[in-house]
Protein backbone atom coordinates (compact mmCIF):
# COMPACT_ATOMS: atom_id res chain seq x y z
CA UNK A 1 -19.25 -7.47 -11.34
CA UNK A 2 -17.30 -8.39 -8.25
CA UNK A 3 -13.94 -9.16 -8.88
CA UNK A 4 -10.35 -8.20 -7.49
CA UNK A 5 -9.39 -4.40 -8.02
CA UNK A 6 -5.51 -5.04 -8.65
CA UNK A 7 -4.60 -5.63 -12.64
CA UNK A 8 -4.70 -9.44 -13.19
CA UNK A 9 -0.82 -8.96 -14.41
CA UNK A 10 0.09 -7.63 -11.01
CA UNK A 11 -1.62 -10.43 -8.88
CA UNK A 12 -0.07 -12.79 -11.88
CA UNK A 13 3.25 -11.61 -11.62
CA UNK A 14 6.19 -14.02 -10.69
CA UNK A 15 9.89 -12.90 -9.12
CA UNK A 16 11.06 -14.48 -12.31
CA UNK A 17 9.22 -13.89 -15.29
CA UNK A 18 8.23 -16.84 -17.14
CA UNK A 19 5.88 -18.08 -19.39
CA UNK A 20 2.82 -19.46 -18.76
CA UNK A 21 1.66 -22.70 -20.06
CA UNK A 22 -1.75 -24.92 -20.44
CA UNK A 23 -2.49 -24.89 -16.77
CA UNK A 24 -2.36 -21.42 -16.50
CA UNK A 25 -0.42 -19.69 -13.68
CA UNK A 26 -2.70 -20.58 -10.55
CA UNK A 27 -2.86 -24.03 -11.23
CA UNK A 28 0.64 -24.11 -12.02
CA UNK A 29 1.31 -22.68 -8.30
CA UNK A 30 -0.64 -25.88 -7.09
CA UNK A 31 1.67 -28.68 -9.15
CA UNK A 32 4.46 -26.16 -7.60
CA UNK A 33 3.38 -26.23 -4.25
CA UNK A 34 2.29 -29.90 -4.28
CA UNK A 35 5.62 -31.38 -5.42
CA UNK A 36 7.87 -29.95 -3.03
CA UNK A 37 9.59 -31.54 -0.26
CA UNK A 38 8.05 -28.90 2.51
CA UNK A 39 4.64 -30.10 1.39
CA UNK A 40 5.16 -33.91 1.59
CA UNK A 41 7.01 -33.50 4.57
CA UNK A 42 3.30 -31.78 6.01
CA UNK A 43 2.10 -35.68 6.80
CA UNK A 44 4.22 -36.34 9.21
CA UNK A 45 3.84 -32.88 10.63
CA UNK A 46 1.31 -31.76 14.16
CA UNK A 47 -2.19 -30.53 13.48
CA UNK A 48 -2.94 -30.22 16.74
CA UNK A 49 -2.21 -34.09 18.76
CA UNK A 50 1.72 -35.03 18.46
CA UNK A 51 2.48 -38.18 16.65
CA UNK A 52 -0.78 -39.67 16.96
CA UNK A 53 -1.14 -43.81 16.64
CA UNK A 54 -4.17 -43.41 15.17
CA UNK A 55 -3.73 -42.90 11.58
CA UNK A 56 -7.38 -41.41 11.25
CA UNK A 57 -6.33 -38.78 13.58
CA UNK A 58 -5.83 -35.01 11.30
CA UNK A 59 -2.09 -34.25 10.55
CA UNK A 60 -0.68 -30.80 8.75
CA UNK A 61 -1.39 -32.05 5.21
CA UNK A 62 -5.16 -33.65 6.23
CA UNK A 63 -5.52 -29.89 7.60
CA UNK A 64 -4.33 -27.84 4.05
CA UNK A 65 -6.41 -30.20 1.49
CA UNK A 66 -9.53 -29.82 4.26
CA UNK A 67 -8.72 -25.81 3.42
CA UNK A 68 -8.21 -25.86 0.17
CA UNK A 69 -11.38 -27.80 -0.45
CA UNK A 70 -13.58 -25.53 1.81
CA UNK A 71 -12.15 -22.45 0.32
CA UNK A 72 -12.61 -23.26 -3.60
CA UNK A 73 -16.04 -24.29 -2.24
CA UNK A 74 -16.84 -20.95 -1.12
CA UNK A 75 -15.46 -19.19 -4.37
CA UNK A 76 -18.12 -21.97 -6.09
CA UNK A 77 -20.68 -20.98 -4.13
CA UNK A 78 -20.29 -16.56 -4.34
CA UNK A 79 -19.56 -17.35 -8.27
CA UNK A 80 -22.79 -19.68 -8.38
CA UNK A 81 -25.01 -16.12 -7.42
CA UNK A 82 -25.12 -14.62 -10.72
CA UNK A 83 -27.47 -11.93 -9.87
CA UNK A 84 -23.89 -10.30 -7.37
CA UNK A 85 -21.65 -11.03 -10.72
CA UNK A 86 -19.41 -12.39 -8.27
CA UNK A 87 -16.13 -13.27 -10.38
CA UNK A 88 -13.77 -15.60 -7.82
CA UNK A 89 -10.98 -17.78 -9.34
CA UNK A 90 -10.57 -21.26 -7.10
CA UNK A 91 -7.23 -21.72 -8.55
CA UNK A 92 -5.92 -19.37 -6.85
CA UNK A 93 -7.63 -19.94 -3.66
CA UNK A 94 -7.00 -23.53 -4.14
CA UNK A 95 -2.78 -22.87 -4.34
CA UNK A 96 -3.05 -20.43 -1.69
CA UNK A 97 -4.54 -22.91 0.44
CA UNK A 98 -1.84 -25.35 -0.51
CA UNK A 99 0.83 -23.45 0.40
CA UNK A 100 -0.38 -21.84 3.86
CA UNK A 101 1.06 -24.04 6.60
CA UNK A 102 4.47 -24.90 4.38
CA UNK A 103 6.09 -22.77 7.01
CA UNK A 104 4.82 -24.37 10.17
CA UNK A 105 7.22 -26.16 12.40
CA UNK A 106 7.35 -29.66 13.58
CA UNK A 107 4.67 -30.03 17.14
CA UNK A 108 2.54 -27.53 15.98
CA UNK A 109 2.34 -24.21 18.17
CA UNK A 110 5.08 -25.63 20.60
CA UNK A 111 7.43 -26.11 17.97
CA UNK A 112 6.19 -21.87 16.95
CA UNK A 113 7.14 -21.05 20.52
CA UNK A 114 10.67 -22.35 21.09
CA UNK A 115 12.12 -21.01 17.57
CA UNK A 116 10.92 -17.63 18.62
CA UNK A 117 12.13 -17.87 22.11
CA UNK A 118 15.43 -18.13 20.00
CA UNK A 119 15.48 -15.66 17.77
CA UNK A 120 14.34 -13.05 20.36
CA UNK A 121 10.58 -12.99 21.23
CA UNK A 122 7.12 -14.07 20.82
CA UNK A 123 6.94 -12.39 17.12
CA UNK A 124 10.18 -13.38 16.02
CA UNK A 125 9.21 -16.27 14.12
CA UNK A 126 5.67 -16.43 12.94
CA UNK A 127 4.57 -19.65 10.34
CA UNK A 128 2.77 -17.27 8.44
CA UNK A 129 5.88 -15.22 7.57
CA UNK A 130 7.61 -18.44 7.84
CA UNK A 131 5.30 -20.15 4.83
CA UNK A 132 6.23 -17.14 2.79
CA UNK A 133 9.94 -17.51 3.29
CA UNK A 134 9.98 -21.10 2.28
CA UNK A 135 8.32 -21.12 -1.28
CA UNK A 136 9.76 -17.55 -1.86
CA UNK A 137 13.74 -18.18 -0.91
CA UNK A 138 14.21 -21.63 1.00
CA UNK A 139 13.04 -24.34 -1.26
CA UNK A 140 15.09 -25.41 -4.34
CA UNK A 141 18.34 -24.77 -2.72
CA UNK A 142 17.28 -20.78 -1.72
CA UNK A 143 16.03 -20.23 -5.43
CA UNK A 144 12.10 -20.72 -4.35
CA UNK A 145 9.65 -21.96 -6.03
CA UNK A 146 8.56 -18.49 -7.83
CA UNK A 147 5.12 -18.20 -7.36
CA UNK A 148 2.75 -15.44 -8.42
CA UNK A 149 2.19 -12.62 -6.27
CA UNK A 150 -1.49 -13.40 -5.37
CA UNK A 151 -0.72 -16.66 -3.93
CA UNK A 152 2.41 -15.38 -1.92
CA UNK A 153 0.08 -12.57 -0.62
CA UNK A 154 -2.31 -15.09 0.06
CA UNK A 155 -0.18 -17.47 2.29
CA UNK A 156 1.48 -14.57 4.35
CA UNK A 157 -1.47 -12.96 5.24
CA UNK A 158 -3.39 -15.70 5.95
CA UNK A 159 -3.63 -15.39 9.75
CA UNK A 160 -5.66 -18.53 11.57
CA UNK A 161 -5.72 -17.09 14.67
CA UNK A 162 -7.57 -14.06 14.55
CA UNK A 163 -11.63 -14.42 14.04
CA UNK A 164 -13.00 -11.22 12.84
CA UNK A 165 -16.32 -11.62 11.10
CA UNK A 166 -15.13 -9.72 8.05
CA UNK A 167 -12.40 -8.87 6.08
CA UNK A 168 -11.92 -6.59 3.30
CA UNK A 169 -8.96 -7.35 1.44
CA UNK A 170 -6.58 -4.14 1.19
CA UNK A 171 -6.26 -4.32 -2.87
CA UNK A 172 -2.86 -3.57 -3.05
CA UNK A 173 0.15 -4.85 -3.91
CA UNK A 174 2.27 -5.36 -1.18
CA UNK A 175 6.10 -5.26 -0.43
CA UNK A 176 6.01 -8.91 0.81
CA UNK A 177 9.66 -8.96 2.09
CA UNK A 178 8.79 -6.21 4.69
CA UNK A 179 5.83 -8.11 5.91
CA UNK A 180 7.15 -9.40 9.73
CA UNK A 181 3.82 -9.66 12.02
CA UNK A 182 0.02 -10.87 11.63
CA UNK A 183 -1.26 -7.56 11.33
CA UNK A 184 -1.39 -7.89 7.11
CA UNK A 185 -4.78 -8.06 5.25
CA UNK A 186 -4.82 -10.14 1.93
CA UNK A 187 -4.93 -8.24 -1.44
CA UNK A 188 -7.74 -10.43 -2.92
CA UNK A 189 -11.10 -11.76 -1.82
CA UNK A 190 -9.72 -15.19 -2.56
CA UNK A 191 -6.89 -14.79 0.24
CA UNK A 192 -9.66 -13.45 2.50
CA UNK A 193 -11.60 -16.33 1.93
CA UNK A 194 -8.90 -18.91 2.42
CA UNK A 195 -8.18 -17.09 6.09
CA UNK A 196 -11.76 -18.05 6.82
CA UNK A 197 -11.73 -21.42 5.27
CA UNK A 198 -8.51 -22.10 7.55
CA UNK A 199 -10.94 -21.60 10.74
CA UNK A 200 -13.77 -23.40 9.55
CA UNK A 201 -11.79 -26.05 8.35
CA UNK A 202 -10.01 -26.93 12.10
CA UNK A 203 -13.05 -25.82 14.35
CA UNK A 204 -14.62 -28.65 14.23
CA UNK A 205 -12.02 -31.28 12.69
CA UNK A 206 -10.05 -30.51 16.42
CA UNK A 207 -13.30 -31.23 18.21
CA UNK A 208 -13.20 -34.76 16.20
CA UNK A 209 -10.13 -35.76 17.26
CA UNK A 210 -10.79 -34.52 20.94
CA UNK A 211 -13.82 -36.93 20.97
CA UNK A 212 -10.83 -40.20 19.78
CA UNK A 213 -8.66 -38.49 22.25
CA UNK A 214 -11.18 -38.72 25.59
CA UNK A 215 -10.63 -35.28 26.06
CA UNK A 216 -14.05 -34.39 25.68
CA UNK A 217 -17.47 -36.64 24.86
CA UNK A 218 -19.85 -35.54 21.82
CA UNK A 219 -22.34 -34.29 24.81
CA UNK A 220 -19.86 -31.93 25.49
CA UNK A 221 -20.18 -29.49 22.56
CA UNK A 222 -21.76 -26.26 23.62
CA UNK A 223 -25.84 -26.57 23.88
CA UNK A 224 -26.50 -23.47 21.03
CA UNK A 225 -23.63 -25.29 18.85
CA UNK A 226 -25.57 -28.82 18.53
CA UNK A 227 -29.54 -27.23 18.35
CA UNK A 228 -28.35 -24.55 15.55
CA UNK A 229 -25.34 -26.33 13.70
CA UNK A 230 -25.37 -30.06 14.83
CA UNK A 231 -22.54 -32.08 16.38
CA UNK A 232 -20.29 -33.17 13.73
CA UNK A 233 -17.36 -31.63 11.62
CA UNK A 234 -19.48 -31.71 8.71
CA UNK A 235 -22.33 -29.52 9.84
CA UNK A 236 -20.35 -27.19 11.65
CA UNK A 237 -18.27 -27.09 7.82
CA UNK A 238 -21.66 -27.08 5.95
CA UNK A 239 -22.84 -24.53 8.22
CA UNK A 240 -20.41 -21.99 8.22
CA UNK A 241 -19.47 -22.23 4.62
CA UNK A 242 -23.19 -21.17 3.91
CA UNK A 243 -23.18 -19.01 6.16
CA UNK A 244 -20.70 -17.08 4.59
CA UNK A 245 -21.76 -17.45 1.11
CA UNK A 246 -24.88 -15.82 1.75
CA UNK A 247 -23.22 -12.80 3.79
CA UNK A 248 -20.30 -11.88 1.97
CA UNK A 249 -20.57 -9.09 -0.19
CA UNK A 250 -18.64 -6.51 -2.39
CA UNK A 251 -15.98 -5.46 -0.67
CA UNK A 252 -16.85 -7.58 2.20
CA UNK A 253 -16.22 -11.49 2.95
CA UNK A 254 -18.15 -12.02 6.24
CA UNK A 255 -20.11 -14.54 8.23
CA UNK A 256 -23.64 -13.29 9.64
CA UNK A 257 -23.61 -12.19 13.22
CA UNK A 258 -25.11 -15.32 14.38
CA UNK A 259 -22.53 -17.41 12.64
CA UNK A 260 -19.56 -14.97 13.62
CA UNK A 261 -21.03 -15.93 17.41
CA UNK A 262 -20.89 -19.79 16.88
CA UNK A 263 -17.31 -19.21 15.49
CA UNK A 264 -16.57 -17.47 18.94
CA UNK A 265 -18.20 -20.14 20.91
CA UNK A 266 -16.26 -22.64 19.24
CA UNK A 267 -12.59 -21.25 19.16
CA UNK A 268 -13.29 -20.92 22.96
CA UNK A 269 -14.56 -24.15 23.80
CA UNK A 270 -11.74 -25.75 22.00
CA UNK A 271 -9.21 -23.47 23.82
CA UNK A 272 -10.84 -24.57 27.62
CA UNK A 273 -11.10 -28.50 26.53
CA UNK A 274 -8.62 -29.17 23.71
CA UNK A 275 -5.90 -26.58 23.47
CA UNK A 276 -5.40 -26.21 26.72
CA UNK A 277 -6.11 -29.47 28.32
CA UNK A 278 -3.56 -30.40 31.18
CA UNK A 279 -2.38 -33.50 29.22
CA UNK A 280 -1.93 -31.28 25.73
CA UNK A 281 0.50 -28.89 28.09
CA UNK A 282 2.36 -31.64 29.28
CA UNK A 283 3.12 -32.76 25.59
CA UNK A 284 3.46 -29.47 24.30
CA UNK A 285 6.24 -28.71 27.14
CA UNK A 286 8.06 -31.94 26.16
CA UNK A 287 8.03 -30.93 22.76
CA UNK A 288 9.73 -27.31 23.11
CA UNK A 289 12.00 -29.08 25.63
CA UNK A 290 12.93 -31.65 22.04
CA UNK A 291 13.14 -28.35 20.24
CA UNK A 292 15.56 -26.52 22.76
CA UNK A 293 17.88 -29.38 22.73
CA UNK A 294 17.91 -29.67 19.06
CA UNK A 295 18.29 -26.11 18.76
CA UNK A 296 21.25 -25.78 20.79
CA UNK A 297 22.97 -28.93 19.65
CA UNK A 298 22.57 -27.36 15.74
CA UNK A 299 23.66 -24.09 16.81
CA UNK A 300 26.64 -25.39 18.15
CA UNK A 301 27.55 -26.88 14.47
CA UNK A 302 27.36 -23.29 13.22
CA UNK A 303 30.18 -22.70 15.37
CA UNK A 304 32.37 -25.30 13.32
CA UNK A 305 31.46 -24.15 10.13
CA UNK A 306 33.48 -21.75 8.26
CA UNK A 307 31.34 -19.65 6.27
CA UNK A 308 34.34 -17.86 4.36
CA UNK A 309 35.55 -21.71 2.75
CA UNK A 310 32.37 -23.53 3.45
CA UNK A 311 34.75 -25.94 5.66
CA UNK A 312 33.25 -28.05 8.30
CA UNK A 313 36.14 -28.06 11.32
CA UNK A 314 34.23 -30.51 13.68
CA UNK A 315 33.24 -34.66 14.20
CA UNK A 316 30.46 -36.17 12.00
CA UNK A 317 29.68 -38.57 14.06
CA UNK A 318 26.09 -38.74 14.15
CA UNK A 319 23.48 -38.76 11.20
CA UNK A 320 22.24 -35.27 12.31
CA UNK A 321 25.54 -34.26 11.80
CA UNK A 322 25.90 -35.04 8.37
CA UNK A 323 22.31 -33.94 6.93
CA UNK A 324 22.85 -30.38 8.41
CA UNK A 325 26.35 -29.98 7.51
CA UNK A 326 25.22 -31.11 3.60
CA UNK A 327 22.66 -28.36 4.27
CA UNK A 328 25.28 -25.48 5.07
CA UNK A 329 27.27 -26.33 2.07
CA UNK A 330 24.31 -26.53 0.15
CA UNK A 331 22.60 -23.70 1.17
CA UNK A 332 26.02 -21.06 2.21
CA UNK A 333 25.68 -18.71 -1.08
CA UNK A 334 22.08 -18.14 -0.62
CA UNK A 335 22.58 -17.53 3.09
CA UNK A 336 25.96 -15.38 3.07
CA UNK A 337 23.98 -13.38 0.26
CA UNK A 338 20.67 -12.99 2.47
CA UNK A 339 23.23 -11.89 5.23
CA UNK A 340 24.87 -9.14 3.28
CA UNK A 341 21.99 -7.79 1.84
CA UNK A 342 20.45 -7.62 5.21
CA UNK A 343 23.50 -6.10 7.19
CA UNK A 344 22.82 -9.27 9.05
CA UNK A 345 26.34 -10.56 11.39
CA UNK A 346 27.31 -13.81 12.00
CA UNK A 347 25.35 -14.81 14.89
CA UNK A 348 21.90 -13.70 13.62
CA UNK A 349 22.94 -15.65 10.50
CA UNK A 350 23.56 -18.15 12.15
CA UNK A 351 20.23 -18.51 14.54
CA UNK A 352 17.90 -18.44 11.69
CA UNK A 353 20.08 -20.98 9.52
CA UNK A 354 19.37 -23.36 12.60
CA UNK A 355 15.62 -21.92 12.50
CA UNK A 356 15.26 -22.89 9.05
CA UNK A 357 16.10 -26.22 9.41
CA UNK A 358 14.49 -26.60 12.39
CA UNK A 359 10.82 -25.60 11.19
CA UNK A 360 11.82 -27.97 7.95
CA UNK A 361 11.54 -31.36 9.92
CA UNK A 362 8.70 -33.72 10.47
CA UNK A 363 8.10 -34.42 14.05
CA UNK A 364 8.99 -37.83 13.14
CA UNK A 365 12.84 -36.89 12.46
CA UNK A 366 12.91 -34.22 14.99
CA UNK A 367 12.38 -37.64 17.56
CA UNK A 368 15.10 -39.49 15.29
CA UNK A 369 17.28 -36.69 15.84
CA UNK A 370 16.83 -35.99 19.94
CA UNK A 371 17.03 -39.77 20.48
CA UNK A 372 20.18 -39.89 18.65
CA UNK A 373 21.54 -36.69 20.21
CA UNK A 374 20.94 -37.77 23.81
CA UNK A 375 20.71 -41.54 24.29
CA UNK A 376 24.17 -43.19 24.64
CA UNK A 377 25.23 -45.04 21.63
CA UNK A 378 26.95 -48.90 21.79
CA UNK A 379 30.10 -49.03 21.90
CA UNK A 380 31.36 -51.72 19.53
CA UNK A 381 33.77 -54.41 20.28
CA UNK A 382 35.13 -56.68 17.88
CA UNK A 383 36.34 -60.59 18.55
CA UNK A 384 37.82 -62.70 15.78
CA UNK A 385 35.63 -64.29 13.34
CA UNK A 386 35.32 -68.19 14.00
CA UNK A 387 36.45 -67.48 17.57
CA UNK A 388 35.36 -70.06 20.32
């Protein structure tokens, strides 16, 4: 039998205890996951192409139901081989999926890059960690949303970026609080299999949207990619997925060395013609430029706000203004407690209040927000009624 080596009660267990009910806790996670505001707010939220005006083109949420599909998938397929005993639960892998990209930021990567510039350097803020954070302290007013431990696990250590062609979960249970860098392995072979099913599930939905883009032409995919796989999203997907269900193994979740070297020629044709494609730099500059300015103009309402009386001391003039200054108020016990418990001063408290918030916004509002910040407003003027 091939199951998890961690006690079902530890990978169960919630921050809060609390009992279970007819959905049982994974699927629980999923209802949690799915009804909070950080997940609705994921469709209006980069994938890869800013604010597309093509509504066929893949946002944030498009990108974590494509995951969570291709991941319980793969547990269906290792659990269908009854000869391994394979024992896989695609609840779990289904939640974890769910709640991976919670924590990413509004432009994608670019968005990644300027909140880190801020708090002090290319690691300091990492979605990963980020996604963790918000379902374990931001949402529901800094309370969370109190998931188990295997999904948490799951979503911090799910890692996108790296493309090893195995991974052995670590089997233990982790401090997640101290977790601050990529470097993590998932305790389960469901987490595992979600950090492959987050690869295979943008690989070739980016190439898609490329094609819609005029960045590249279908022609253009990599000769070994269209004779072995084919040139579509849904054989590179049906590919890979079967790929790895007939490779992975006990203690192993892998792709065969063949497919590990189509997943290689992939990530790096994407990176020459998609990622880093002279017009996606020019819109990914813009955007940390949107995310500077709305960083500093935030961090300058910090400086107004008494934390001791929860008093606001400055002008709400603009809408900004008031929807962040509801959020200090609303959010200043959970903060001033994270603070103390931390040894955290004033300033640092005060950058990653503004990073929260900033990572919480659609691109859509981030635009509301930097038009209203920097374009002159009318000035009103006001005549008698009936005048002639």
């Amino acid at each position: 039998m091939i199951t998890n080596r961690i006690p079902a009660v530890e990978l169960e267990k919630r921050t809060l205890p609390r009992e279970e009910d007819i959905r049982g806790c994974y699927y629980r996670d999923q209802t949690a996951i799915f009804h909070s505001k950080p997940f609705r707010r994921l469709k209006h939220k980069t994938q890869v192409f800013f604010n597309p005006n093509d509504d066929h083109i893949c946002t944030r949420i498009e990108h974590v139901l494509h995951v969570a599909t291709i991941s319980t998938t793969i547990c269906r397929g290792l659990n269908s081989k009854k000869e391994e005993g394979w024992q896989l639960n695609e609840d779990m892998a289904y939640a974890i999926s769910l709640g991976h990209d919670l924590g990413h930021t509004p432009f994608g990567h670019a968005g990644e890059a300027a909140l880190a510039r801020y708090l002090g350097g290319p690691d300091q803020f990492i979605h990963e960690v980020n996604s963790y954070r918000v379902v374990e302290k931001l949402i529901n007013g800094g309370k969370g949303l109190n998931l188990t431990y295997a999904v948490k696990d799951g979503i911090i250590c799910h890692n996108g970026e790296q493309f090893e062609r195995s991974i052995t979960p670590d089997f233990t249970v982790k401090k997640l609080d101290t977790i601050h860098s990529r470097k993590c392995l998932p305790s389960t072979y469901e987490g595992a299999i979600v950090r492959f099913a987050d690869k295979i599930a943008y690989l070739g939905r980016d190439i898609e949207d490329a094609i819609v883009a005029g960045f590249i032409r279908k022609k253009d995919i990599p000769a070994t990619i269209q004779k072995n796989i084919g040139d579509s999203n849904s054989n590179i997907i049906n590919y890979l997925v079967n790929d790895l269900v007939a490779n992975s193994k006990e203690n192993s979740i892998a792709v065969s060395e063949e497919g590990h070297e189509f997943m290689l020629t992939l990530i790096k044709f994407n990176y020459q013609h998609i990622y880093k494609h002279p017009l996606q730099l020019q819109v990914e500059k813009s955007c940390e430029k949107i995310m500077s300015a709305l960083f500093e103009y935030l961090y300058s309402i910090n400086q107004n706000f008494d934390w001791a009386s929860g008093k606001y001391n400055g002008k709400k003039t603009l809408m900004l203004d008031n929807y962040y200054v509801d959020y200090l108020k609303n959010m200043r016990p959970f903060y001033l407690q994270e603070a103390a418990d931390a040894g955290m001063n004033e300033e640092n408290m005060n950058r990653q209040v503004v990073a929260d918030y900033l990572s919480g916004m659609t691109d859509r509002f981030a635009l509301e927000c930097i038009h209203e910040i920097t374009m002159p407003r009318s000035i009103q003027f006001h005549h008698s009624k009936g005048e002639f």
